[in-house]
PDB file of N, CA and C in Angstrom:
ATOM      1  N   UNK A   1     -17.715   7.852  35.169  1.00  0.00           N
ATOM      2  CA  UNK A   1     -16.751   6.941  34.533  1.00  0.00           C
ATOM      3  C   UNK A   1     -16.399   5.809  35.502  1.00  0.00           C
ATOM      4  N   UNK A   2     -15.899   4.822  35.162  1.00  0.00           N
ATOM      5  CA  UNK A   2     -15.832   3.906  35.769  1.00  0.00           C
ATOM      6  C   UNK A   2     -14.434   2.722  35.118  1.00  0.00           C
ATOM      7  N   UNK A   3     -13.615   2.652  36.281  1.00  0.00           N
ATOM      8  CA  UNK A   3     -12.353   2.104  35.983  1.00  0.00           C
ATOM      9  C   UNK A   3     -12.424   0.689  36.411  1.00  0.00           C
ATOM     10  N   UNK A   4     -11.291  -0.123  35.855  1.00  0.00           N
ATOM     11  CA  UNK A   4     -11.381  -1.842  36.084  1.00  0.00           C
ATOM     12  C   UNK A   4      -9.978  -1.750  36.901  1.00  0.00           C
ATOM     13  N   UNK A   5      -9.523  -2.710  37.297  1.00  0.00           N
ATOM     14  CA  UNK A   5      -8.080  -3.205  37.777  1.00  0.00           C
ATOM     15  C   UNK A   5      -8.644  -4.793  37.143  1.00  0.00           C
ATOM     16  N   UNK A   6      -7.651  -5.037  36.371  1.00  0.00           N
ATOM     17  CA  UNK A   6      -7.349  -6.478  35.352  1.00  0.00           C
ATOM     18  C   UNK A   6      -6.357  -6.724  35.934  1.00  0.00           C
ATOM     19  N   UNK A   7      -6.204  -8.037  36.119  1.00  0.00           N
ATOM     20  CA  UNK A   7      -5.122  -8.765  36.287  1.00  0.00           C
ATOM     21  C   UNK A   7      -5.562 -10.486  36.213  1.00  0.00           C
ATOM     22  N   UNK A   8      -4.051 -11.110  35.831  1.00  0.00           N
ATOM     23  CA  UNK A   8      -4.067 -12.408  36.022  1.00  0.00           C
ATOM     24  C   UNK A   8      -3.042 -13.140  34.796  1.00  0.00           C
ATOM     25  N   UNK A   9      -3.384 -11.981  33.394  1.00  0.00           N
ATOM     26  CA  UNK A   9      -2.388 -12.773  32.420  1.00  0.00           C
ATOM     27  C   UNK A   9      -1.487 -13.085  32.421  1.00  0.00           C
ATOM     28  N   UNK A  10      -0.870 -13.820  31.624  1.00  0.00           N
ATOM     29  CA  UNK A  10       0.827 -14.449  31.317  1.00  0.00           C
ATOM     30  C   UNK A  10       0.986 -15.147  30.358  1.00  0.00           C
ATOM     31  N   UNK A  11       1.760 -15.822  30.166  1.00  0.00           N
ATOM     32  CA  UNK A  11       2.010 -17.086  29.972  1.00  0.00           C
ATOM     33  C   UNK A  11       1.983 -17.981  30.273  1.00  0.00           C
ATOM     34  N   UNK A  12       1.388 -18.898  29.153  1.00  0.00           N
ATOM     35  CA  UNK A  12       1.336 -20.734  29.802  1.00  0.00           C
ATOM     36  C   UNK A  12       1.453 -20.923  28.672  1.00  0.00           C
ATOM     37  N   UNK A  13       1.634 -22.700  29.463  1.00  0.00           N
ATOM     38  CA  UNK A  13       1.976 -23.389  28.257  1.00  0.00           C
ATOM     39  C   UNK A  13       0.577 -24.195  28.359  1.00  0.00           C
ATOM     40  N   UNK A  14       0.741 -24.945  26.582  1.00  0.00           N
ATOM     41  CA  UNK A  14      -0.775 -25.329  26.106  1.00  0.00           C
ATOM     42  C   UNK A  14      -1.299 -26.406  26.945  1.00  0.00           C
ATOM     43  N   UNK A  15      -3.023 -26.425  27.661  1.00  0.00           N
ATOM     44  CA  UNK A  15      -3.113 -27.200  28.531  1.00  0.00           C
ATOM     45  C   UNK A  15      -3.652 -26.722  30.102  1.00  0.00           C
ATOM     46  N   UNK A  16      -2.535 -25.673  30.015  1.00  0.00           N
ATOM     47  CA  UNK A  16      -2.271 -25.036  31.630  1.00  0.00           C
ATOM     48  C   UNK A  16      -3.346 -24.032  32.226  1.00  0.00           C
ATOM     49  N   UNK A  17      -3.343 -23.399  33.026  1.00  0.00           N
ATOM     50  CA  UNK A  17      -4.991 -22.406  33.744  1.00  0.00           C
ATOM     51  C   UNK A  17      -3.891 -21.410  33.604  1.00  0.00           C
ATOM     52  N   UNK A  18      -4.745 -20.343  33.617  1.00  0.00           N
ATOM     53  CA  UNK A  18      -4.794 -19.140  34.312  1.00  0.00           C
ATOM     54  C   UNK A  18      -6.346 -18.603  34.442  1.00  0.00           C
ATOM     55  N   UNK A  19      -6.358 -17.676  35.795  1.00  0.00           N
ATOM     56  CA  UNK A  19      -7.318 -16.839  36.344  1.00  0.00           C
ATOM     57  C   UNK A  19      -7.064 -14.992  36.287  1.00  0.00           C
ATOM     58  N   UNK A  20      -8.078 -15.088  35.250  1.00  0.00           N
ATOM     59  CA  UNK A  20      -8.007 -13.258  35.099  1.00  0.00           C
ATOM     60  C   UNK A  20      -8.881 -12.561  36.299  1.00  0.00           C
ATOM     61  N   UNK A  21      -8.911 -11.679  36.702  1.00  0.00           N
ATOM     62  CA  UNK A  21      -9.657 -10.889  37.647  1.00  0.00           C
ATOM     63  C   UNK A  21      -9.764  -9.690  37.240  1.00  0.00           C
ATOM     64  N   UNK A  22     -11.131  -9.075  37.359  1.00  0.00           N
ATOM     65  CA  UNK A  22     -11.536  -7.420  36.786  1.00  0.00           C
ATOM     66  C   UNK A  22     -12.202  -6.560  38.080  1.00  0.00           C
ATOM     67  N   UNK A  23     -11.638  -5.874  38.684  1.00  0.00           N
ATOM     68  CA  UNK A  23     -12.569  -4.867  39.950  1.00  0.00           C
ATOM     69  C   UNK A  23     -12.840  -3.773  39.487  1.00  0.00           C
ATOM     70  N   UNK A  24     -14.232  -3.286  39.344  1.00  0.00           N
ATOM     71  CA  UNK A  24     -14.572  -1.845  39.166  1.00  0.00           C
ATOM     72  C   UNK A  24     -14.750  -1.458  39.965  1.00  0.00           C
ATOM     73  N   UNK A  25     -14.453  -0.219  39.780  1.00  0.00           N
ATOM     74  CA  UNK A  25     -14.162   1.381  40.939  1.00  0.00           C
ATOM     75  C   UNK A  25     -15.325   1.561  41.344  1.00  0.00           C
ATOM     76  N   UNK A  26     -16.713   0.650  40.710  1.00  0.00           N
ATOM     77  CA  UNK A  26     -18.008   0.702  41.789  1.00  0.00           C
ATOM     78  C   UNK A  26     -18.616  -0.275  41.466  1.00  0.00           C
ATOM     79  N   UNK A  27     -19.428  -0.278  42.418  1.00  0.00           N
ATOM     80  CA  UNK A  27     -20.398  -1.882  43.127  1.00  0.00           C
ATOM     81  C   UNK A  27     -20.270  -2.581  41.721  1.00  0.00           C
ATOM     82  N   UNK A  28     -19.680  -3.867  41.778  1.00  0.00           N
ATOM     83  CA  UNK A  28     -20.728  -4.919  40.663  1.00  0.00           C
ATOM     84  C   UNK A  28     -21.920  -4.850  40.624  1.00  0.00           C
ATOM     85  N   UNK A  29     -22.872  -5.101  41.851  1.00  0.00           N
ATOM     86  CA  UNK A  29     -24.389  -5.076  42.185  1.00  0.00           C
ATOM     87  C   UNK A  29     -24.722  -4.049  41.285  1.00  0.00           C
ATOM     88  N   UNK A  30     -24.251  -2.701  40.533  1.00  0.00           N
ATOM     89  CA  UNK A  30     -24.943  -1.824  39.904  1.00  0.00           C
ATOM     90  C   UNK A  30     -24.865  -1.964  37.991  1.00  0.00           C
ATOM     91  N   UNK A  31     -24.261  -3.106  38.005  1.00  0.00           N
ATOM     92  CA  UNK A  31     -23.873  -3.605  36.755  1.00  0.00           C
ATOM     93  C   UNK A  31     -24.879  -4.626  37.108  1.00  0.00           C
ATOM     94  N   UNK A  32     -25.737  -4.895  35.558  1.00  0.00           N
ATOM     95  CA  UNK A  32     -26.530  -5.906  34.985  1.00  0.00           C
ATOM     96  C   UNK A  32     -26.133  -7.001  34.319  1.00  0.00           C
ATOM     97  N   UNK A  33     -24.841  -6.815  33.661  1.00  0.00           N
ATOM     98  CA  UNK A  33     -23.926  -7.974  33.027  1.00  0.00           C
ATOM     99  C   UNK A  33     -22.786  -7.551  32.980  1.00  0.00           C
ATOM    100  N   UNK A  34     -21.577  -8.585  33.301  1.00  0.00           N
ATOM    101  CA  UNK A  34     -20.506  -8.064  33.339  1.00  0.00           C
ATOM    102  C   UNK A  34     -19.935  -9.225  32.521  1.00  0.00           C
ATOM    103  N   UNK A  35     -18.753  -8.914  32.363  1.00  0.00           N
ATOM    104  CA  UNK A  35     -18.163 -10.390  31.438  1.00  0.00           C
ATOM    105  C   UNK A  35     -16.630  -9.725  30.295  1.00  0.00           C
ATOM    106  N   UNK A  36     -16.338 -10.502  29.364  1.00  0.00           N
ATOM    107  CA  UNK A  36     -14.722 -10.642  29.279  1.00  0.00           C
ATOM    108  C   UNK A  36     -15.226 -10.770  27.403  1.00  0.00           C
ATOM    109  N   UNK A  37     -14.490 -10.490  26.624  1.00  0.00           N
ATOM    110  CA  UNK A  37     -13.972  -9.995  25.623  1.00  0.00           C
ATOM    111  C   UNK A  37     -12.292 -10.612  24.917  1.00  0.00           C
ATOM    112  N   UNK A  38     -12.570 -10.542  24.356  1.00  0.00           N
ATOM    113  CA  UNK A  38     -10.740 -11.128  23.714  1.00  0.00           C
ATOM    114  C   UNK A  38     -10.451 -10.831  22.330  1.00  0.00           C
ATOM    115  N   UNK A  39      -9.098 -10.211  21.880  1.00  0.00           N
ATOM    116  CA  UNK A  39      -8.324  -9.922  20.632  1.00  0.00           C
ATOM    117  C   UNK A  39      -7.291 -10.490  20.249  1.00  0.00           C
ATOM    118  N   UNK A  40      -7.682 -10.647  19.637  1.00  0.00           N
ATOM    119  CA  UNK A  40      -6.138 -11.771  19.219  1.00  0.00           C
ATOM    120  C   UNK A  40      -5.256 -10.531  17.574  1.00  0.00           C
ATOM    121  N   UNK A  41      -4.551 -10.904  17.546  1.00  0.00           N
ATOM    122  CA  UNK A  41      -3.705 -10.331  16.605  1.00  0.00           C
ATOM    123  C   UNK A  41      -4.631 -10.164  15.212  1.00  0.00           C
ATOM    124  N   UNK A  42      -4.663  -9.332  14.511  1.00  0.00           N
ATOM    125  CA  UNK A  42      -5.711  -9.245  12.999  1.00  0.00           C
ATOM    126  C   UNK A  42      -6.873 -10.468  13.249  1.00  0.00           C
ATOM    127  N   UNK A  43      -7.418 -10.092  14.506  1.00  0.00           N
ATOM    128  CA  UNK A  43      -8.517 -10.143  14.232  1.00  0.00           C
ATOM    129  C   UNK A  43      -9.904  -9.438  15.031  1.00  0.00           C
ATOM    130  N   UNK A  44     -11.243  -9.678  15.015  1.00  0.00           N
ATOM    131  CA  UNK A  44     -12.186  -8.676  15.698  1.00  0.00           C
ATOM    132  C   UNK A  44     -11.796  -8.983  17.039  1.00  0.00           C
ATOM    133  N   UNK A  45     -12.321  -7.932  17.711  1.00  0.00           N
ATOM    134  CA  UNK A  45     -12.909  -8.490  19.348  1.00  0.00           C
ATOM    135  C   UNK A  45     -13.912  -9.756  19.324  1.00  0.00           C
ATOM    136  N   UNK A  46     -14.245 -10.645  19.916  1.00  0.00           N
ATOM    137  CA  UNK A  46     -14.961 -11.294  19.917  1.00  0.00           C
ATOM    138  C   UNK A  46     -15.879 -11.797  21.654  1.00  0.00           C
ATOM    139  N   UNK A  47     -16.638 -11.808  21.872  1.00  0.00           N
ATOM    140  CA  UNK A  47     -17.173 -12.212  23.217  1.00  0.00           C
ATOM    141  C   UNK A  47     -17.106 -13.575  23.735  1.00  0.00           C
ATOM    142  N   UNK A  48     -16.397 -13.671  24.958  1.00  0.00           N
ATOM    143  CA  UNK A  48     -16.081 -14.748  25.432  1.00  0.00           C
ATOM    144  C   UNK A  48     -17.289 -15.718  26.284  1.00  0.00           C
ATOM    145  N   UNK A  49     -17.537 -14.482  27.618  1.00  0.00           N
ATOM    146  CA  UNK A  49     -17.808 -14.579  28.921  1.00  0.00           C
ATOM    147  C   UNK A  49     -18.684 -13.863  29.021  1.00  0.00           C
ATOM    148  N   UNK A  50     -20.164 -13.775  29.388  1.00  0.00           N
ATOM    149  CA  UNK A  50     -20.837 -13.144  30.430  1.00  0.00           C
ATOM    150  C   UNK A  50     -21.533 -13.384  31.415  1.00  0.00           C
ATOM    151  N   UNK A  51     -21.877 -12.884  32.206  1.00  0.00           N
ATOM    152  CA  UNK A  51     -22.350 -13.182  33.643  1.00  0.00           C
ATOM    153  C   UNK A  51     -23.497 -12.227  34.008  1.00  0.00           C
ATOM    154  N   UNK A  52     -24.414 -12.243  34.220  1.00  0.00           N
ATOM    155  CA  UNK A  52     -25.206 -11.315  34.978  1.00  0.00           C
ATOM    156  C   UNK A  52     -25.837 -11.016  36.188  1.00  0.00           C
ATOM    157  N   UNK A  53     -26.434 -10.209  36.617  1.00  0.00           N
ATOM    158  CA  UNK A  53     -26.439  -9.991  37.839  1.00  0.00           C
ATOM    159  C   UNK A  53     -27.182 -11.055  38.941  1.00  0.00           C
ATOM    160  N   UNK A  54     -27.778 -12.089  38.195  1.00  0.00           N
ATOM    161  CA  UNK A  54     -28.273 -13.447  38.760  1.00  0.00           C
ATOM    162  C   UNK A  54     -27.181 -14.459  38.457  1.00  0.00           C
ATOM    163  N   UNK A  55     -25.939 -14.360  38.279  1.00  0.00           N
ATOM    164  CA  UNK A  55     -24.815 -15.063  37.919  1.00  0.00           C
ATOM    165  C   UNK A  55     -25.470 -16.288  36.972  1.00  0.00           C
ATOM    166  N   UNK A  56     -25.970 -16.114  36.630  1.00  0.00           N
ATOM    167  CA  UNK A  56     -26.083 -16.829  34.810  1.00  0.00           C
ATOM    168  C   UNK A  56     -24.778 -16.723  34.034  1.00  0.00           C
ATOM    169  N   UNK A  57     -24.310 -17.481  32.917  1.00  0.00           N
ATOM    170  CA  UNK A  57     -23.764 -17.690  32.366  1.00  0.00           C
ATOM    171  C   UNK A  57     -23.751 -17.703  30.976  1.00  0.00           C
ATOM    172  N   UNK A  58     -22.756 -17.267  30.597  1.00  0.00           N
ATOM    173  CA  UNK A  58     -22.826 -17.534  28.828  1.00  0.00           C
ATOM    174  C   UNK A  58     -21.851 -17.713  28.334  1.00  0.00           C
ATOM    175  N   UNK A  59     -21.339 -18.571  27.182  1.00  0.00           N
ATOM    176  CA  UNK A  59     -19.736 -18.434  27.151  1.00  0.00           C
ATOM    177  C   UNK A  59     -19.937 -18.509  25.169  1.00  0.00           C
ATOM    178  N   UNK A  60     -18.498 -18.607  24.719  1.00  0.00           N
ATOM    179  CA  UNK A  60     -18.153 -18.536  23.263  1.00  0.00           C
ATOM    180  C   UNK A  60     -18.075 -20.271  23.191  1.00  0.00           C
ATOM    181  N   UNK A  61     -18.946 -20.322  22.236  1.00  0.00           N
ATOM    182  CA  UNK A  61     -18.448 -22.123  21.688  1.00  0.00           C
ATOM    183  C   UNK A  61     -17.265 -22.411  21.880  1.00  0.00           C
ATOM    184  N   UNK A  62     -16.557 -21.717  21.569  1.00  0.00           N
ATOM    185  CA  UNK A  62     -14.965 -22.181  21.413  1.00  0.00           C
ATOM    186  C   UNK A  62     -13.875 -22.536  22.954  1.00  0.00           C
ATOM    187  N   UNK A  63     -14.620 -22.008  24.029  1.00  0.00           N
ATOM    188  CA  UNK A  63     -14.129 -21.824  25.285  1.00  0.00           C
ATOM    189  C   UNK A  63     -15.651 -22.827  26.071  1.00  0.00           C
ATOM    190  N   UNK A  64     -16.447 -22.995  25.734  1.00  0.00           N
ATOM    191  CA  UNK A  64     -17.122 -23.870  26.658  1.00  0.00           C
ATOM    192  C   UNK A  64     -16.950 -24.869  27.131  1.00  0.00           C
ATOM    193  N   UNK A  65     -16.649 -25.360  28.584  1.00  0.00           N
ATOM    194  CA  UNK A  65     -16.574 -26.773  28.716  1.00  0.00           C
ATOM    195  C   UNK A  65     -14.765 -25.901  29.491  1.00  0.00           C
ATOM    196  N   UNK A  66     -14.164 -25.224  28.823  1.00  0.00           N
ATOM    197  CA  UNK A  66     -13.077 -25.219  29.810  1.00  0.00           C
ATOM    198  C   UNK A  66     -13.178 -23.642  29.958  1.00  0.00           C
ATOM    199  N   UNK A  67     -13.855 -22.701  30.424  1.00  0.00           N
ATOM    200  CA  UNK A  67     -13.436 -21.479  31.192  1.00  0.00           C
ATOM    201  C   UNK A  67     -14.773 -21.210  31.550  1.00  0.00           C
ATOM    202  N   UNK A  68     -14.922 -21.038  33.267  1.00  0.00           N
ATOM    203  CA  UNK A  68     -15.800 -20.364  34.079  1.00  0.00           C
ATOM    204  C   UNK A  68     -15.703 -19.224  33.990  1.00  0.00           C
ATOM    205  N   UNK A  69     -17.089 -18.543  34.328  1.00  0.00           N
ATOM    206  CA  UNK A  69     -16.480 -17.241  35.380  1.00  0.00           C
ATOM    207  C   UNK A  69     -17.514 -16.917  36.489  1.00  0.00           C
ATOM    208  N   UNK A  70     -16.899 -15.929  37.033  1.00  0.00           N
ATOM    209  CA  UNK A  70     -17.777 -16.057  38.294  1.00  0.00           C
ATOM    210  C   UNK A  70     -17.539 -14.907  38.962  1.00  0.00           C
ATOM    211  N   UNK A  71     -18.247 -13.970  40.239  1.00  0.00           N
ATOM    212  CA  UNK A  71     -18.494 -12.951  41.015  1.00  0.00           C
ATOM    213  C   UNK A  71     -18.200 -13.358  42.270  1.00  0.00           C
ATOM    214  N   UNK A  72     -17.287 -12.478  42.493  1.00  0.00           N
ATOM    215  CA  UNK A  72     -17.038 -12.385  44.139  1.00  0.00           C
ATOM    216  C   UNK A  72     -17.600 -11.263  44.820  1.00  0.00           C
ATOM    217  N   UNK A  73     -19.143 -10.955  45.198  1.00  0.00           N
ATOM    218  CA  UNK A  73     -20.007  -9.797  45.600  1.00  0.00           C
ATOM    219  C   UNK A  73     -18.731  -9.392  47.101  1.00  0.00           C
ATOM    220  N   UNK A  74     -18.163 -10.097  47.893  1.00  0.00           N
ATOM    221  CA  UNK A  74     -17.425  -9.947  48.902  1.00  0.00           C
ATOM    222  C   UNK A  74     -16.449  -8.790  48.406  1.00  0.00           C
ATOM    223  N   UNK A  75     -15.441  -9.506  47.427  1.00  0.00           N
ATOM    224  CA  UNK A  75     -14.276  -8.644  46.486  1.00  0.00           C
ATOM    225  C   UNK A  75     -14.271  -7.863  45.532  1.00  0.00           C
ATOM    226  N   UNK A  76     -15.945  -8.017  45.465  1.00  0.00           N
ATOM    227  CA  UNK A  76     -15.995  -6.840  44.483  1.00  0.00           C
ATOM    228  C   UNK A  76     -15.002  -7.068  42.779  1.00  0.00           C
ATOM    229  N   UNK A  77     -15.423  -7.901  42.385  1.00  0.00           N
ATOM    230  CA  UNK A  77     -14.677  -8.896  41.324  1.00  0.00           C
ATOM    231  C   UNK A  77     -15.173  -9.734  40.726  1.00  0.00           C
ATOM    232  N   UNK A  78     -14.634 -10.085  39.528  1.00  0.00           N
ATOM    233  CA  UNK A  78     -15.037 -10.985  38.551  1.00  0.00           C
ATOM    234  C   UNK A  78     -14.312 -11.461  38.074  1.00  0.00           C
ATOM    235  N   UNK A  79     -14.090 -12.824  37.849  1.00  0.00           N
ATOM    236  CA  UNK A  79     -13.310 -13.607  37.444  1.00  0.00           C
ATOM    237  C   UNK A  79     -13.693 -14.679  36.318  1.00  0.00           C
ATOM    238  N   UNK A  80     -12.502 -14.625  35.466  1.00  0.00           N
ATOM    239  CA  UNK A  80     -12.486 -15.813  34.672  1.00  0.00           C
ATOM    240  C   UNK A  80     -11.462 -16.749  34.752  1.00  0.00           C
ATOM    241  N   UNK A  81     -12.032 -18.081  34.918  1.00  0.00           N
ATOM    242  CA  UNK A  81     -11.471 -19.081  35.350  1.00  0.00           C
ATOM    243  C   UNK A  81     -11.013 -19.943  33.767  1.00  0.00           C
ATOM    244  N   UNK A  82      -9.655 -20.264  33.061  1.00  0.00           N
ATOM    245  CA  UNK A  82      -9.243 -20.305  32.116  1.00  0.00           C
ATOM    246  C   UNK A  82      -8.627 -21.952  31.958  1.00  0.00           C
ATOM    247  N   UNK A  83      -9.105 -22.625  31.560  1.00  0.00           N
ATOM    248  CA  UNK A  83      -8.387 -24.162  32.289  1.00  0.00           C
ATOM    249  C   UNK A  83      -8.616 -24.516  30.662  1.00  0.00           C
ATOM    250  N   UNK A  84      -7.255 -25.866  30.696  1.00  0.00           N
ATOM    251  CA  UNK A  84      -7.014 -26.582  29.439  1.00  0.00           C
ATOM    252  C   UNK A  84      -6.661 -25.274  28.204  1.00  0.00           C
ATOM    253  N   UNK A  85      -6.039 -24.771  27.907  1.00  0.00           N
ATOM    254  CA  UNK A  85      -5.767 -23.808  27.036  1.00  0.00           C
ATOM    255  C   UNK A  85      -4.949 -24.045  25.915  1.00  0.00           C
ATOM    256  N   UNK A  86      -5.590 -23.441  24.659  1.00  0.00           N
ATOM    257  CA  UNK A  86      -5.139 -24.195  23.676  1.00  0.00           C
ATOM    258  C   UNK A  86      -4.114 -22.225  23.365  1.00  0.00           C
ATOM    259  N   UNK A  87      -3.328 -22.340  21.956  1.00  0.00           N
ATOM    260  CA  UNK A  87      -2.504 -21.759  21.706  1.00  0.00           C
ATOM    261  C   UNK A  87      -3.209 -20.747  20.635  1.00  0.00           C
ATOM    262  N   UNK A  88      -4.760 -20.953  20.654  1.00  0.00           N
ATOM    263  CA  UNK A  88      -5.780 -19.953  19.644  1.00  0.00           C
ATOM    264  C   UNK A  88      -6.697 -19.334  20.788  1.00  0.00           C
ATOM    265  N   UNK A  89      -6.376 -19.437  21.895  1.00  0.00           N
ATOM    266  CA  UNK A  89      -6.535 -18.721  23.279  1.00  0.00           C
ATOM    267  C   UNK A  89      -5.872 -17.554  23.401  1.00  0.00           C
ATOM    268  N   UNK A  90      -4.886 -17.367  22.785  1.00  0.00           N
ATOM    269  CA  UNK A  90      -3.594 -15.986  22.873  1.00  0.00           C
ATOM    270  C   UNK A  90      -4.316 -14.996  22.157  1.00  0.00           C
ATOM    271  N   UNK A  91      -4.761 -13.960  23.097  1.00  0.00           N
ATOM    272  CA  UNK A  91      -5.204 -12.743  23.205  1.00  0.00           C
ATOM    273  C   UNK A  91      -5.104 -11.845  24.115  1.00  0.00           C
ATOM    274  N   UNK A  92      -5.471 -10.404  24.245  1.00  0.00           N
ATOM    275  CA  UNK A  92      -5.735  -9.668  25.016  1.00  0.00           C
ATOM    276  C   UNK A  92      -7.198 -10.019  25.194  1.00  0.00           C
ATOM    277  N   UNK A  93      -7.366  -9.949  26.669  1.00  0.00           N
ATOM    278  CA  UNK A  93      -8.238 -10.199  27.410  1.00  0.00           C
ATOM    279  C   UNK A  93      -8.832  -8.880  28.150  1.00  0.00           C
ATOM    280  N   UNK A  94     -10.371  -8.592  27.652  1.00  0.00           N
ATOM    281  CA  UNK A  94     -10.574  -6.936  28.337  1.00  0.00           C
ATOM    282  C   UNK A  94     -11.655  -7.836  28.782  1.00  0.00           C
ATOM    283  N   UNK A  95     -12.125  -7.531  30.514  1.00  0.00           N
ATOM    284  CA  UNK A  95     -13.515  -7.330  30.847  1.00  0.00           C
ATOM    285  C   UNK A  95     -14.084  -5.469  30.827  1.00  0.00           C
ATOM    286  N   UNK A  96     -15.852  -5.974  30.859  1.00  0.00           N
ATOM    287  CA  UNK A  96     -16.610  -5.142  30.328  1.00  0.00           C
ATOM    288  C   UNK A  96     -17.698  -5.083  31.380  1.00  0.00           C
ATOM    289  N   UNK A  97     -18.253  -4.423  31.483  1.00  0.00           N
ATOM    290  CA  UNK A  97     -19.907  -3.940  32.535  1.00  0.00           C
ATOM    291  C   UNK A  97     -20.342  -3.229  31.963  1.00  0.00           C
ATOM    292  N   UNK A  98     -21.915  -3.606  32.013  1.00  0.00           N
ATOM    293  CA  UNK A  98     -22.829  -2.091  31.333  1.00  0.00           C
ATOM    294  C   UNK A  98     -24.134  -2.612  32.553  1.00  0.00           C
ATOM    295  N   UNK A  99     -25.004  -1.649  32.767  1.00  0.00           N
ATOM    296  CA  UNK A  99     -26.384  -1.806  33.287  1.00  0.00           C
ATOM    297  C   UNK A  99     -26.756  -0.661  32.987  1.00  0.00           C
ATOM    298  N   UNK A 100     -28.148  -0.524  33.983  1.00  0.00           N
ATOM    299  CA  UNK A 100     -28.966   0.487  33.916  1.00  0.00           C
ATOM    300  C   UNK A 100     -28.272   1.772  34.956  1.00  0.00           C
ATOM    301  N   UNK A 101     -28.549   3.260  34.631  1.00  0.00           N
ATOM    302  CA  UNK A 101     -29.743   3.455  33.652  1.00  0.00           C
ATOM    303  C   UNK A 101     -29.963   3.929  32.461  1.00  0.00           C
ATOM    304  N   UNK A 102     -28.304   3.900  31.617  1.00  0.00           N
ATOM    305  CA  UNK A 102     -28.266   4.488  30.168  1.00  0.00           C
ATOM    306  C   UNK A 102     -27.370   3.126  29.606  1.00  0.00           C
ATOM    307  N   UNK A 103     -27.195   1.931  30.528  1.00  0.00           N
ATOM    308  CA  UNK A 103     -26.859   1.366  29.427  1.00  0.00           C
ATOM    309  C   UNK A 103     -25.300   1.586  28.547  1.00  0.00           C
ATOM    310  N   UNK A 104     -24.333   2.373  29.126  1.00  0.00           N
ATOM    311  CA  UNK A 104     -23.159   2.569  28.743  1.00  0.00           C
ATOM    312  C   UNK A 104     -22.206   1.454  29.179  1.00  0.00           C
ATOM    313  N   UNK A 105     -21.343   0.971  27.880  1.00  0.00           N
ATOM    314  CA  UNK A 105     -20.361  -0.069  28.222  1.00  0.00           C
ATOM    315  C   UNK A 105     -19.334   0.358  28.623  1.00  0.00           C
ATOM    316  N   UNK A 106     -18.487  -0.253  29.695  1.00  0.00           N
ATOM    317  CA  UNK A 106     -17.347   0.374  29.977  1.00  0.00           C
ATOM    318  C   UNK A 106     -16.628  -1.230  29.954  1.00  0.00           C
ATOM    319  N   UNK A 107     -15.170  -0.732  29.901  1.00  0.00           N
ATOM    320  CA  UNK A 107     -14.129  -1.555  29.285  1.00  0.00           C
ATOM    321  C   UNK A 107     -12.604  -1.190  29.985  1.00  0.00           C
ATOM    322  N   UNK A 108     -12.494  -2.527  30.699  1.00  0.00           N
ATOM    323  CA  UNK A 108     -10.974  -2.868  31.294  1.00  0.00           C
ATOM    324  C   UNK A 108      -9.765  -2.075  30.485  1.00  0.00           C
ATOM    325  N   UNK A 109      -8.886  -2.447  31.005  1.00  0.00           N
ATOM    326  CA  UNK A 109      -7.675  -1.953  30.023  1.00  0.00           C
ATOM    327  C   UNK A 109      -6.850  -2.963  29.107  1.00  0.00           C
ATOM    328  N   UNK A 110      -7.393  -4.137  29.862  1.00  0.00           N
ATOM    329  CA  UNK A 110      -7.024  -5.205  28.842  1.00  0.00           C
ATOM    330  C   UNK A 110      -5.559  -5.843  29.769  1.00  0.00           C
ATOM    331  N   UNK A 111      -5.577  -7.380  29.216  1.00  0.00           N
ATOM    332  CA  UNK A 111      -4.583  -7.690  30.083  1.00  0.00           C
ATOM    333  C   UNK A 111      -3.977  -9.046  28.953  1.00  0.00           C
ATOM    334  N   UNK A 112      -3.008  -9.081  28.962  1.00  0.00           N
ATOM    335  CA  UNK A 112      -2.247 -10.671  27.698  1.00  0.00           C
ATOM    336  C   UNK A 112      -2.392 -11.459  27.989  1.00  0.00           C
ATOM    337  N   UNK A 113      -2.666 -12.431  27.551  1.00  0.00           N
ATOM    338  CA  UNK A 113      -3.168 -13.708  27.567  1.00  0.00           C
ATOM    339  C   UNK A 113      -2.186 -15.032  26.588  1.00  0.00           C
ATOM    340  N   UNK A 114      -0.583 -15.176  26.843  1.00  0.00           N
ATOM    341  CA  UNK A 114      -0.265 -16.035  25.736  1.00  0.00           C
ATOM    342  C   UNK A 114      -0.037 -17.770  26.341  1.00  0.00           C
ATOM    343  N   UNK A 115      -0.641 -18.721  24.951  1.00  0.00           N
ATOM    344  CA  UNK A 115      -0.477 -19.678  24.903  1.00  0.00           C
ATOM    345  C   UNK A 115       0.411 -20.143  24.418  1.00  0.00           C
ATOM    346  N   UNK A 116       1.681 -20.422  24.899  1.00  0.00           N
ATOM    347  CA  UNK A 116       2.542 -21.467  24.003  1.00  0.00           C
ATOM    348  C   UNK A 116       3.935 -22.097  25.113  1.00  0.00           C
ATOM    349  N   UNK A 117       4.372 -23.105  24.030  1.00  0.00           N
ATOM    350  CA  UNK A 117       5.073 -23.791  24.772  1.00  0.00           C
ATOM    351  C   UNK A 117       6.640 -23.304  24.417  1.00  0.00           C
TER     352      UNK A 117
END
């Protein structure tokens, strides 16, 4: 099994950054893609962010152009970098890792994410 430490959410107001951070209880290096997830009130999970183990990128149309993310192999961490934020941004925010060698997803505990003024 394998645990996250999330942190970074809050509140902002529309416009403003925040930086989420996810550490698993083992190596990133043993994860193949790692990346971030979001729920918003009645509605699905939807995929934001992923990253893989060649730090490639992928993001949701809706967030491209304003949220990075990125690996700190040092800190053992992953981060999403959250800039210009609109008020359809307000979700819970879970990061996720899966690799080899069965391929099982594992999942943060989730952290809030609200936009408003």
């Amino acid at each position: 099994q394998v645990q996250f430490v999330e942190s970074g959410g809050g509140l902002v107001q529309p416009g403003g950054s925040l930086r989420l951070s996810c550490a698993p209880s083992r190596s990133i290096f043993s994860f193949a893609v790692m990346g971030w997830y979001r729920q918003a009130p009645g509605k699905q999970r939807e995929l934001v962010a992923s990253i893989n183990s060649g730090d490639s990128t992928d993001f949701a149309d809706s967030v491209k152009g304003r949220f990075t993310a990125s690996r700190d192999n040092a800190k053992n961490t992953m981060y999403l970098q959250m800039n210009s934020l609109k008020s359809e941004d307000t979700a819970v925010y879970y990061c996720y890792a899966n690799g080899p060698p069965d391929w099982t997803t594992y999942w943060g505990q989730g952290t809030q994410v609200t936009v408003s003024s």
